[in-house]
Protein backbone atom coordinates (compact mmCIF):
# COMPACT_ATOMS: atom_id res chain seq x y z
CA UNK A 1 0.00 0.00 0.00
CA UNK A 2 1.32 3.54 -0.87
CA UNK A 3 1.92 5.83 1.93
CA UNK A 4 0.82 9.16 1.78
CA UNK A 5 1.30 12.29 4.38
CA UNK A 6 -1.40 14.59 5.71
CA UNK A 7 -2.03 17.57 4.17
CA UNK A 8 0.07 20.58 4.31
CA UNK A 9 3.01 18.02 5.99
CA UNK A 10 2.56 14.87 5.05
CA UNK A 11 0.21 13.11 3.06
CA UNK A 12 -2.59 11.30 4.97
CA UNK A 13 -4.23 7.50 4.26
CA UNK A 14 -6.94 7.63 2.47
CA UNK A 15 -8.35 4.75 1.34
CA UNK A 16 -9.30 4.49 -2.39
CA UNK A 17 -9.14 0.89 -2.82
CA UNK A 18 -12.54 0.22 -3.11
CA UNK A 19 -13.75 2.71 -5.25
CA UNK A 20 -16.03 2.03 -7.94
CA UNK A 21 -16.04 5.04 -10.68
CA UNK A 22 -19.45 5.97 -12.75
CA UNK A 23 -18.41 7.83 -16.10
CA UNK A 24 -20.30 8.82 -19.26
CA UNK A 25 -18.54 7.10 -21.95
CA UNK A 26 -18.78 6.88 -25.90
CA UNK A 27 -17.21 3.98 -27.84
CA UNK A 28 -18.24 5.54 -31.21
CA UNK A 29 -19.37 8.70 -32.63
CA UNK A 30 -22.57 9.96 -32.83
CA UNK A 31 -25.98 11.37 -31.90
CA UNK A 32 -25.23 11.85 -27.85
CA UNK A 33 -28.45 10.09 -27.10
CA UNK A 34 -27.51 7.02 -29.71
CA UNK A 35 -23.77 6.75 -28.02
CA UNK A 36 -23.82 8.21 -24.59
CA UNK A 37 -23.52 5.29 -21.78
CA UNK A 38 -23.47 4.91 -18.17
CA UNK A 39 -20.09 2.41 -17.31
CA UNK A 40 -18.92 1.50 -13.71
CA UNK A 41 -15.33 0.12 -13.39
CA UNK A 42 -13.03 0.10 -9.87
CA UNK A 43 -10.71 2.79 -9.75
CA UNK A 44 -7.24 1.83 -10.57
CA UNK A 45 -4.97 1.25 -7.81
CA UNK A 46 -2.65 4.03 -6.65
CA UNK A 47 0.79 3.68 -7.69
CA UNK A 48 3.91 6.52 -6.38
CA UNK A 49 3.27 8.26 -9.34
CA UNK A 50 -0.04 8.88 -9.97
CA UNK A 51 -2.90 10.45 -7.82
CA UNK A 52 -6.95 10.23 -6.94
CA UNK A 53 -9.74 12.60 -7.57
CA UNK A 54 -13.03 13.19 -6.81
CA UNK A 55 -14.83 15.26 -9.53
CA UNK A 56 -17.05 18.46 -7.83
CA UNK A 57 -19.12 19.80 -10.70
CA UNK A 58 -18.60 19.47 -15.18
CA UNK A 59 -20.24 21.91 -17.40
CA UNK A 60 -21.70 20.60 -20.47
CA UNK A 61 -20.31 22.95 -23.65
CA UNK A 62 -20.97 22.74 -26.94
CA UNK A 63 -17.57 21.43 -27.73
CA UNK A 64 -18.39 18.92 -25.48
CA UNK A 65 -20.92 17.70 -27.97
CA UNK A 66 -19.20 18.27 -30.92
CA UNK A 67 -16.72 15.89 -29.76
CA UNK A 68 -19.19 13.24 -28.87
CA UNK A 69 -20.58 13.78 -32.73
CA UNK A 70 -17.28 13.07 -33.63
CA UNK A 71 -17.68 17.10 -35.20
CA UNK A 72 -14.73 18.27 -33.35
CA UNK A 73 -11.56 18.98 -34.07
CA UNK A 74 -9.82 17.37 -30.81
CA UNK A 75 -10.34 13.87 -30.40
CA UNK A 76 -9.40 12.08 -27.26
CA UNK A 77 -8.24 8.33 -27.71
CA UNK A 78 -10.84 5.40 -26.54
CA UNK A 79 -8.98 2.73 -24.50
CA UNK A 80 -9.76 0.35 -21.90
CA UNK A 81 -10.93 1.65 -18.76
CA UNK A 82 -11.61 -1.35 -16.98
CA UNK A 83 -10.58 -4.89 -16.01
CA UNK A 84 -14.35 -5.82 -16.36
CA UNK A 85 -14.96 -4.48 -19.59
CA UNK A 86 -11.94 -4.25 -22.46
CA UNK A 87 -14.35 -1.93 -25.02
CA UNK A 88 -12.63 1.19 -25.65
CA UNK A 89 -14.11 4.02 -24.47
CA UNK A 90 -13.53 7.98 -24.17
CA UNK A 91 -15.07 9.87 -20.94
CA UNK A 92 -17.52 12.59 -21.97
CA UNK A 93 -16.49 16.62 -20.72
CA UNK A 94 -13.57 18.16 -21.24
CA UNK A 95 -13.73 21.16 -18.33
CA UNK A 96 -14.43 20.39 -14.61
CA UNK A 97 -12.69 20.80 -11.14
CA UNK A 98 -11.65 17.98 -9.09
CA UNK A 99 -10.46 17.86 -5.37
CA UNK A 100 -7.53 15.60 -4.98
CA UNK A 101 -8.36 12.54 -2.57
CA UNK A 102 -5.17 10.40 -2.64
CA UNK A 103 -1.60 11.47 -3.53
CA UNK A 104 1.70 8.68 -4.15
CA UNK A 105 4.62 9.39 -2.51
CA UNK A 106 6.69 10.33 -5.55
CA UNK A 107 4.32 13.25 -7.20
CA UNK A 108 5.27 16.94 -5.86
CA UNK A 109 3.34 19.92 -5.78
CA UNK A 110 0.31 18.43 -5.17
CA UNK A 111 -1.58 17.47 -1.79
CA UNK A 112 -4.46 15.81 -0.76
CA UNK A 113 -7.41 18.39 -0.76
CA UNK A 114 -6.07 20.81 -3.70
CA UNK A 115 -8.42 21.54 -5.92
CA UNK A 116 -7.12 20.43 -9.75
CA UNK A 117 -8.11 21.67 -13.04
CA UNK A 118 -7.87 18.39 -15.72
CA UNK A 119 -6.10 18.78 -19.15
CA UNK A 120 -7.99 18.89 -21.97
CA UNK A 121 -9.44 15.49 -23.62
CA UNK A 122 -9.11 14.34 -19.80
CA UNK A 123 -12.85 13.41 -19.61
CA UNK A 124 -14.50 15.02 -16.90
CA UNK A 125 -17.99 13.23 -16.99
CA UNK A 126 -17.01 10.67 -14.49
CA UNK A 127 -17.24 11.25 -10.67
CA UNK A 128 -13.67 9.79 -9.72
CA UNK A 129 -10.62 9.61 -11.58
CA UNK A 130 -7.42 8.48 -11.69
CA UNK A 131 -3.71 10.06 -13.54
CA UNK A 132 -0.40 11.64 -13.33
CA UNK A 133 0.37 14.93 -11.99
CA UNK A 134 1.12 16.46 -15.38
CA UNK A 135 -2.42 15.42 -16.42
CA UNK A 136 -3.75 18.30 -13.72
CA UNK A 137 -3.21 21.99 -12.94
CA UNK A 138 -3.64 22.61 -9.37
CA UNK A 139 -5.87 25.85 -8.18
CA UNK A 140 -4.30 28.66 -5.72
CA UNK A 141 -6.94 28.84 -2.66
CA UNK A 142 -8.86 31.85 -2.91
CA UNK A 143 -11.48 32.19 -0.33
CA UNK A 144 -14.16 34.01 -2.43
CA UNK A 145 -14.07 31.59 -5.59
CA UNK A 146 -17.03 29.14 -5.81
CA UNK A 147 -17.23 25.39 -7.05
CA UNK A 148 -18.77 26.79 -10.27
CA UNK A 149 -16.57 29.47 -11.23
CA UNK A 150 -13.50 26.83 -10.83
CA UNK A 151 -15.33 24.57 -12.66
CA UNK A 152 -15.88 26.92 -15.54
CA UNK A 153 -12.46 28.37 -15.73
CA UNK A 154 -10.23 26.94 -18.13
CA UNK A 155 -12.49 27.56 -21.35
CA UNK A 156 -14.22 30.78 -21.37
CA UNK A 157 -12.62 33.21 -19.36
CA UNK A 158 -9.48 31.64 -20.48
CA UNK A 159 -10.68 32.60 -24.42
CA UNK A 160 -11.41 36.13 -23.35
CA UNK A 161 -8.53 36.58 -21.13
CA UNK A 162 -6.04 35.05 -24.12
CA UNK A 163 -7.98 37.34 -26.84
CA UNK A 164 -8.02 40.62 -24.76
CA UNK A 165 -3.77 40.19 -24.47
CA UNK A 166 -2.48 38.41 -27.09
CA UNK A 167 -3.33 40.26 -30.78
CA UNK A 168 -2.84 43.65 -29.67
CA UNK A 169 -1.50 46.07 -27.52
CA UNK A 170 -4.61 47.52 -25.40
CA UNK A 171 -4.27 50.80 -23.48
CA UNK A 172 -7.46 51.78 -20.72
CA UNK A 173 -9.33 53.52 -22.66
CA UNK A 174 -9.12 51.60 -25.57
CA UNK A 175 -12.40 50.01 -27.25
CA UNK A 176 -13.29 46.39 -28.34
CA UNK A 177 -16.30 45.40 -30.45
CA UNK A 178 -17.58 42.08 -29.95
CA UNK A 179 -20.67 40.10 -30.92
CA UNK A 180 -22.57 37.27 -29.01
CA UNK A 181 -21.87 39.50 -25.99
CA UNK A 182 -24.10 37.53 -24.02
CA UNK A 183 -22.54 34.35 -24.59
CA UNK A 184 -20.25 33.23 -21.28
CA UNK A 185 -17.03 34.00 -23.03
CA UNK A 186 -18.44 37.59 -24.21
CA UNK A 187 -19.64 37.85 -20.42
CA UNK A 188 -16.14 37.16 -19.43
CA UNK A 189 -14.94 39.82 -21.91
CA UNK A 190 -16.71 42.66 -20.69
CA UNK A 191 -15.80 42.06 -16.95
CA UNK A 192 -11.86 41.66 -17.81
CA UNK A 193 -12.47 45.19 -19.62
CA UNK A 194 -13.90 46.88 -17.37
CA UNK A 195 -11.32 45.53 -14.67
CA UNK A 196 -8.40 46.78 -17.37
CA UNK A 197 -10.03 49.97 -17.80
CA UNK A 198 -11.48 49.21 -21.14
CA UNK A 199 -14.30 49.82 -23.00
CA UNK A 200 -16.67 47.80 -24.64
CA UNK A 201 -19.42 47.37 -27.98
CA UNK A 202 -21.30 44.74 -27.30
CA UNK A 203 -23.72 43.27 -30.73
CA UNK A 204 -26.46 40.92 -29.25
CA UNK A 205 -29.41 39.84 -31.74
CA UNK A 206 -32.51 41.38 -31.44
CA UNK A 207 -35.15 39.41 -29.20
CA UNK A 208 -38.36 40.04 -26.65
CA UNK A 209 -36.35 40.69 -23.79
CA UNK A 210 -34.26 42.91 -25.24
CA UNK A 211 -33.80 45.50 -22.52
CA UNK A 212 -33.37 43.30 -19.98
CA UNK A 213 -30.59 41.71 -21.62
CA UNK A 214 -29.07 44.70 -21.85
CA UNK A 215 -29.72 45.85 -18.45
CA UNK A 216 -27.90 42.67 -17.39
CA UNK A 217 -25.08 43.78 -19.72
CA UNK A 218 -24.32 46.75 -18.32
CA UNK A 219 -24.72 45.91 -14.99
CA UNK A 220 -21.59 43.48 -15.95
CA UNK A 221 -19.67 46.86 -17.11
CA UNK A 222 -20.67 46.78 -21.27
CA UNK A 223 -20.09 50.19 -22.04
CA UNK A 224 -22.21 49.98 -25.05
CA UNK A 225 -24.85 47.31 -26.17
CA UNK A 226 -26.05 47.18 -29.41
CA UNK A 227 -28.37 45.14 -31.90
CA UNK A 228 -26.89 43.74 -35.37
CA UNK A 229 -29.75 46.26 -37.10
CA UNK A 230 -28.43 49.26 -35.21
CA UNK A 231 -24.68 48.04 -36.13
CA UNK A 232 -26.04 48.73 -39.65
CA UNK A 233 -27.27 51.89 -39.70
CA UNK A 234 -25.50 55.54 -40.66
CA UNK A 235 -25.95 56.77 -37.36
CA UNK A 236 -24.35 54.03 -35.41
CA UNK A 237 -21.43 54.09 -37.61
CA UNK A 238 -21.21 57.66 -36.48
CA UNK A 239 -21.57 57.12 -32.94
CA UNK A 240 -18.75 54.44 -32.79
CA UNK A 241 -16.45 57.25 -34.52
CA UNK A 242 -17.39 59.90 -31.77
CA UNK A 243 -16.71 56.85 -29.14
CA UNK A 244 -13.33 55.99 -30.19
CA UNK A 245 -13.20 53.11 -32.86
CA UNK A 246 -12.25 49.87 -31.92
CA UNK A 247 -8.57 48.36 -32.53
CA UNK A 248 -9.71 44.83 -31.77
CA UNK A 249 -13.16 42.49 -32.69
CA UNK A 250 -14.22 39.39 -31.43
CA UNK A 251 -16.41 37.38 -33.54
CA UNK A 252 -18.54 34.03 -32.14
CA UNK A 253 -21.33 34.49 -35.13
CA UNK A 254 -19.91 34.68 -38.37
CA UNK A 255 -22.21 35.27 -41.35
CA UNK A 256 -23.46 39.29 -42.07
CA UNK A 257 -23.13 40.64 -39.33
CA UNK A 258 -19.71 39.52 -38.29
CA UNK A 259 -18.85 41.28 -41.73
CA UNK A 260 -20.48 44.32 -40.68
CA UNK A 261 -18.81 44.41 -37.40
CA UNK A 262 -15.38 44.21 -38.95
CA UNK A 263 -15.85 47.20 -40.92
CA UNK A 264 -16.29 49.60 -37.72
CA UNK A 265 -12.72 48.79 -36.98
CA UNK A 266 -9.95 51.39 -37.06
CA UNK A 267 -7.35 50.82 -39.72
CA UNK A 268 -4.18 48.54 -38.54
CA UNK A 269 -7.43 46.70 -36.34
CA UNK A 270 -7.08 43.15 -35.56
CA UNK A 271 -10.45 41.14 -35.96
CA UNK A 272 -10.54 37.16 -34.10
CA UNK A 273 -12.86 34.90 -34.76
CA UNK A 274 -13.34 31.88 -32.26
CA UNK A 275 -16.78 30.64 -33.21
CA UNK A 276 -19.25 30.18 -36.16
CA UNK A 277 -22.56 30.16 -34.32
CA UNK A 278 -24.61 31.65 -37.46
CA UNK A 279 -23.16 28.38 -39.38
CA UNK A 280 -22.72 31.12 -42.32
CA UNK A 281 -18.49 31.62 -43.63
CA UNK A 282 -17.35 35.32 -42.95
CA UNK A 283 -17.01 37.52 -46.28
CA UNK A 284 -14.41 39.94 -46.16
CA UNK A 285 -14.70 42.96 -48.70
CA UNK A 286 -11.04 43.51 -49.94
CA UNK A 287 -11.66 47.35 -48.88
CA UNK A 288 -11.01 45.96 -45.29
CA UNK A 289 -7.78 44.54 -46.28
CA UNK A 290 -6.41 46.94 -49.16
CA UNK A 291 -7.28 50.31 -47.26
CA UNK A 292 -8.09 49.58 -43.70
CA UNK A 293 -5.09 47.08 -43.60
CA UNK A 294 -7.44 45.09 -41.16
CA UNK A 295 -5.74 41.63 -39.79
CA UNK A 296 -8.19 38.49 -39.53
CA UNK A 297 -7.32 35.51 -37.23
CA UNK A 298 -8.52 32.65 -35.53
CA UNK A 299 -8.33 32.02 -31.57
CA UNK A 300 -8.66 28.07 -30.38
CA UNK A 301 -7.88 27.73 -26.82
CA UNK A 302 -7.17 23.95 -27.19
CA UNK A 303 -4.51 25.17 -29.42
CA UNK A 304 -3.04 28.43 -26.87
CA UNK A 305 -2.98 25.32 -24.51
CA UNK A 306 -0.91 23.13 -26.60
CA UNK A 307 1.68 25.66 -27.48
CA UNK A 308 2.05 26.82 -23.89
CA UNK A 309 3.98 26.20 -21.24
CA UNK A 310 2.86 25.38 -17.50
CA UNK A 311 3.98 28.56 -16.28
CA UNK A 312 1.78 30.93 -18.57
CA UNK A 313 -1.06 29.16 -18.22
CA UNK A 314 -0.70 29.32 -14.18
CA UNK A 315 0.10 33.05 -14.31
CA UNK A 316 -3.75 33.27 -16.46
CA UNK A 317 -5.14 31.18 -14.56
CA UNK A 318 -4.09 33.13 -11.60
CA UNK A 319 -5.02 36.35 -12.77
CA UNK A 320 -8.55 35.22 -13.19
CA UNK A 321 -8.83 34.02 -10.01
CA UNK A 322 -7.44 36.80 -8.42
CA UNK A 323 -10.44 38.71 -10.54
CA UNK A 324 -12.98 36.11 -9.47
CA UNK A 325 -11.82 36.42 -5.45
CA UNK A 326 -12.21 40.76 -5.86
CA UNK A 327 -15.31 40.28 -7.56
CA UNK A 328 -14.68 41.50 -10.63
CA UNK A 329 -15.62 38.38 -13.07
CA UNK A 330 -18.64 37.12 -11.71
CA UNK A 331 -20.08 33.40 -11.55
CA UNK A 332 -21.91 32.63 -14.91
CA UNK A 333 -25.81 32.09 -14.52
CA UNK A 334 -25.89 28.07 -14.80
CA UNK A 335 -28.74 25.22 -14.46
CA UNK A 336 -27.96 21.88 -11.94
CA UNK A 337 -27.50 18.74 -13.89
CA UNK A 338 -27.83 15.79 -11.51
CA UNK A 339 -25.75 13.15 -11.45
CA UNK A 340 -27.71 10.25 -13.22
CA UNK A 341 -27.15 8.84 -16.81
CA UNK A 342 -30.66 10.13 -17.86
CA UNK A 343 -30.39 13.52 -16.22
CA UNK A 344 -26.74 14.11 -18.25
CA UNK A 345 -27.92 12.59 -21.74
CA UNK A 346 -31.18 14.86 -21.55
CA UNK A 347 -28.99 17.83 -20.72
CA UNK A 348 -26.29 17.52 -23.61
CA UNK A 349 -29.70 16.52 -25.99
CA UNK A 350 -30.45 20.15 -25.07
CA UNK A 351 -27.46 22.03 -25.13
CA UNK A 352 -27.65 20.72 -29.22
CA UNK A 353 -31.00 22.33 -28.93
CA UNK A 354 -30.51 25.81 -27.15
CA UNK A 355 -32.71 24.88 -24.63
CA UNK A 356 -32.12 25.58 -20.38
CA UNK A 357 -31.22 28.81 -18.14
CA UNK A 358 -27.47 29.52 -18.61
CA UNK A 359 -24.54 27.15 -18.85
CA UNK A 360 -25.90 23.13 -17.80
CA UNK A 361 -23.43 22.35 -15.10
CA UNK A 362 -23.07 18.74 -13.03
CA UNK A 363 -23.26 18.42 -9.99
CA UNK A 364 -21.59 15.41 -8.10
CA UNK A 365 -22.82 14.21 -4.85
């Protein structure tokens, strides 16, 4: 048996032996509801290198989904995860926070009761798991941080955070135009600008509860909400001029009015797109690109991840907590997903519908 010491000292027994782990697993692509199942194997035993966790809450994304479709770029291998059953499987979820429950004597830097962040393609739809210390980032304490905002770290205010710093230079003051404002990651964008002393467009669609979303916007710091119809009128485009014009977009929609958006940039702008939720490609008139000189890119955070070292991503990750303890990026509106096969397949059915109140999270018991 491994010995481990208690907390803080030394790492304390804890008894994991017995353990039998419930996952949400996929042996083939498909329609979530066709290829979703609910398999039980024992957790494997603790060796000096690896450690135990217990899984505190998933959210459901639409990546998530994609990958289960097979629609997704990122594909994590299926292999055994049992001595029961030899099918090859790959766990559902790719975000989620775990608290560490059992640590081998030969991993450092990590204690029982730390709070861990899985890498990507880890599969987080199970409610214990075992791996190796480089398959986990562990969390700083901060005393004002809830399960849920841990939970939902490492994807969307990691894509704002990364967008906001990395394709240009950004003084306070400074504007950024954005669309799908109300999604979580352009939530997370207008909270790290207002924290940076930034300001903010914000394009939503037009809908019945318009002013409330907006009200709920600005309440988050938006500067400046507008509809895709107002982005296309005269006076808009002179309003935006008087404002300050924006050296950097952020498109999540694609299609007509993604093209409209770009053309309120300044010249020398830089224009990201990390999402297609229109399903519609993004025309660019040349004028954008011959007289504006306007740069276009693309933003994956799967990709930042993979081209990053430890160290960078635990100074962002950092940040954001530090943000998240001062209350200054606030806990994303979410539904409670229980912990049942049924429960999960039903809620990833309708995150491919739009259905629900805010991001579908699970909860483990």
């Amino acid at each position: 048996m491994i010995s481990m010491r208690p907390f803080g000292i030394t790492r304390r027994a804890y008894s994991t032996s017995n353990i039998t782990v419930d996952a949400l697993v996929y042996g083939s692509y498909g329609k979530p509801s066709d290829v979703l199942k609910w398999h039980s194997y024992k957790l494997p035993a603790l060796t000096a290198n690896t450690l135990h966790v217990k899984f505190l809450a998933s959210p459901i994304n639409p990546a998530d989904v994609n990958q289960v479709q097979g629609a997704y770029p990122f594909k994590p291998p299926f292999r055994s995860l049992g001595d029961q059953d030899s099918t090859p499987y790959a766990v559902g979820g790719n975000e989620g926070v775990a608290e560490v429950i059992a640590v081998g004597d030969q991993v450092q830097g990590i204690q029982v009761g730390d709070h861990v962040l899985p890498n990507p393609g880890f599969g987080t739809w199970r409610n214990f798991a075992s791996g190796a210390a480089n398959d986990f980032q562990v969390l700083p304490k901060r005393k004002n941080v809830s399960i849920i905002q841990e939970a939902t770290l490492s994807v969307n205010p990691c894509t704002a955070y990364r967008m906001l710093k990395d394709f240009v230079p950004l003084q306070p003051g400074d504007y950024v135009i954005q669309n799908g404002a109300n999604s979580a990651v352009g939530q997370s964008v207008i909270q790290l600008a207002k924290a940076w002393g930034l300001n903010t467009i914000n394009v939503i669609r037009d809908r019945p509860n318009l002013d409330e979303l907006k009200q709920s916007l600005e309440q988050l710091g938006a500067t400046h909400v507008l509809t895709e119809e107002m982005l296309r009128s005269h006076d808009t485009k002179t309003l935006i001029k008087q404002w300050g014009s924006p050296k950097l977009g952020l498109n999540c929609v694609g299609g007509k009015a993604a093209t409209e958006m770009a053309r309120h940039l300044k010249a020398n702008g830089q224009y990201v797109t990390y999402g297609a939720m229109a399903r519609a490609p993004l025309a660019l008139p040349a004028s954008l690109l011959i007289f504006k000189n306007l740069s276009f890119h693309g933003f994956w955070m799967t990709r930042w991840t993979d081209t990053h070292n430890a160290q960078e991503r635990a100074t962002m990750v950092e940040d954001l907590l530090d943000l998240m303890d001062q209350d200054k990026l606030n806990e994303v509106a979410w539904t409670r997903v229980n912990w049942e096969a049924k429960d999960v397949v039903t809620a990833v059915e309708q995150g491919i519908q739009g259905y629900g109140s805010g991001k579908q999270i699970i909860l483990f018991d």
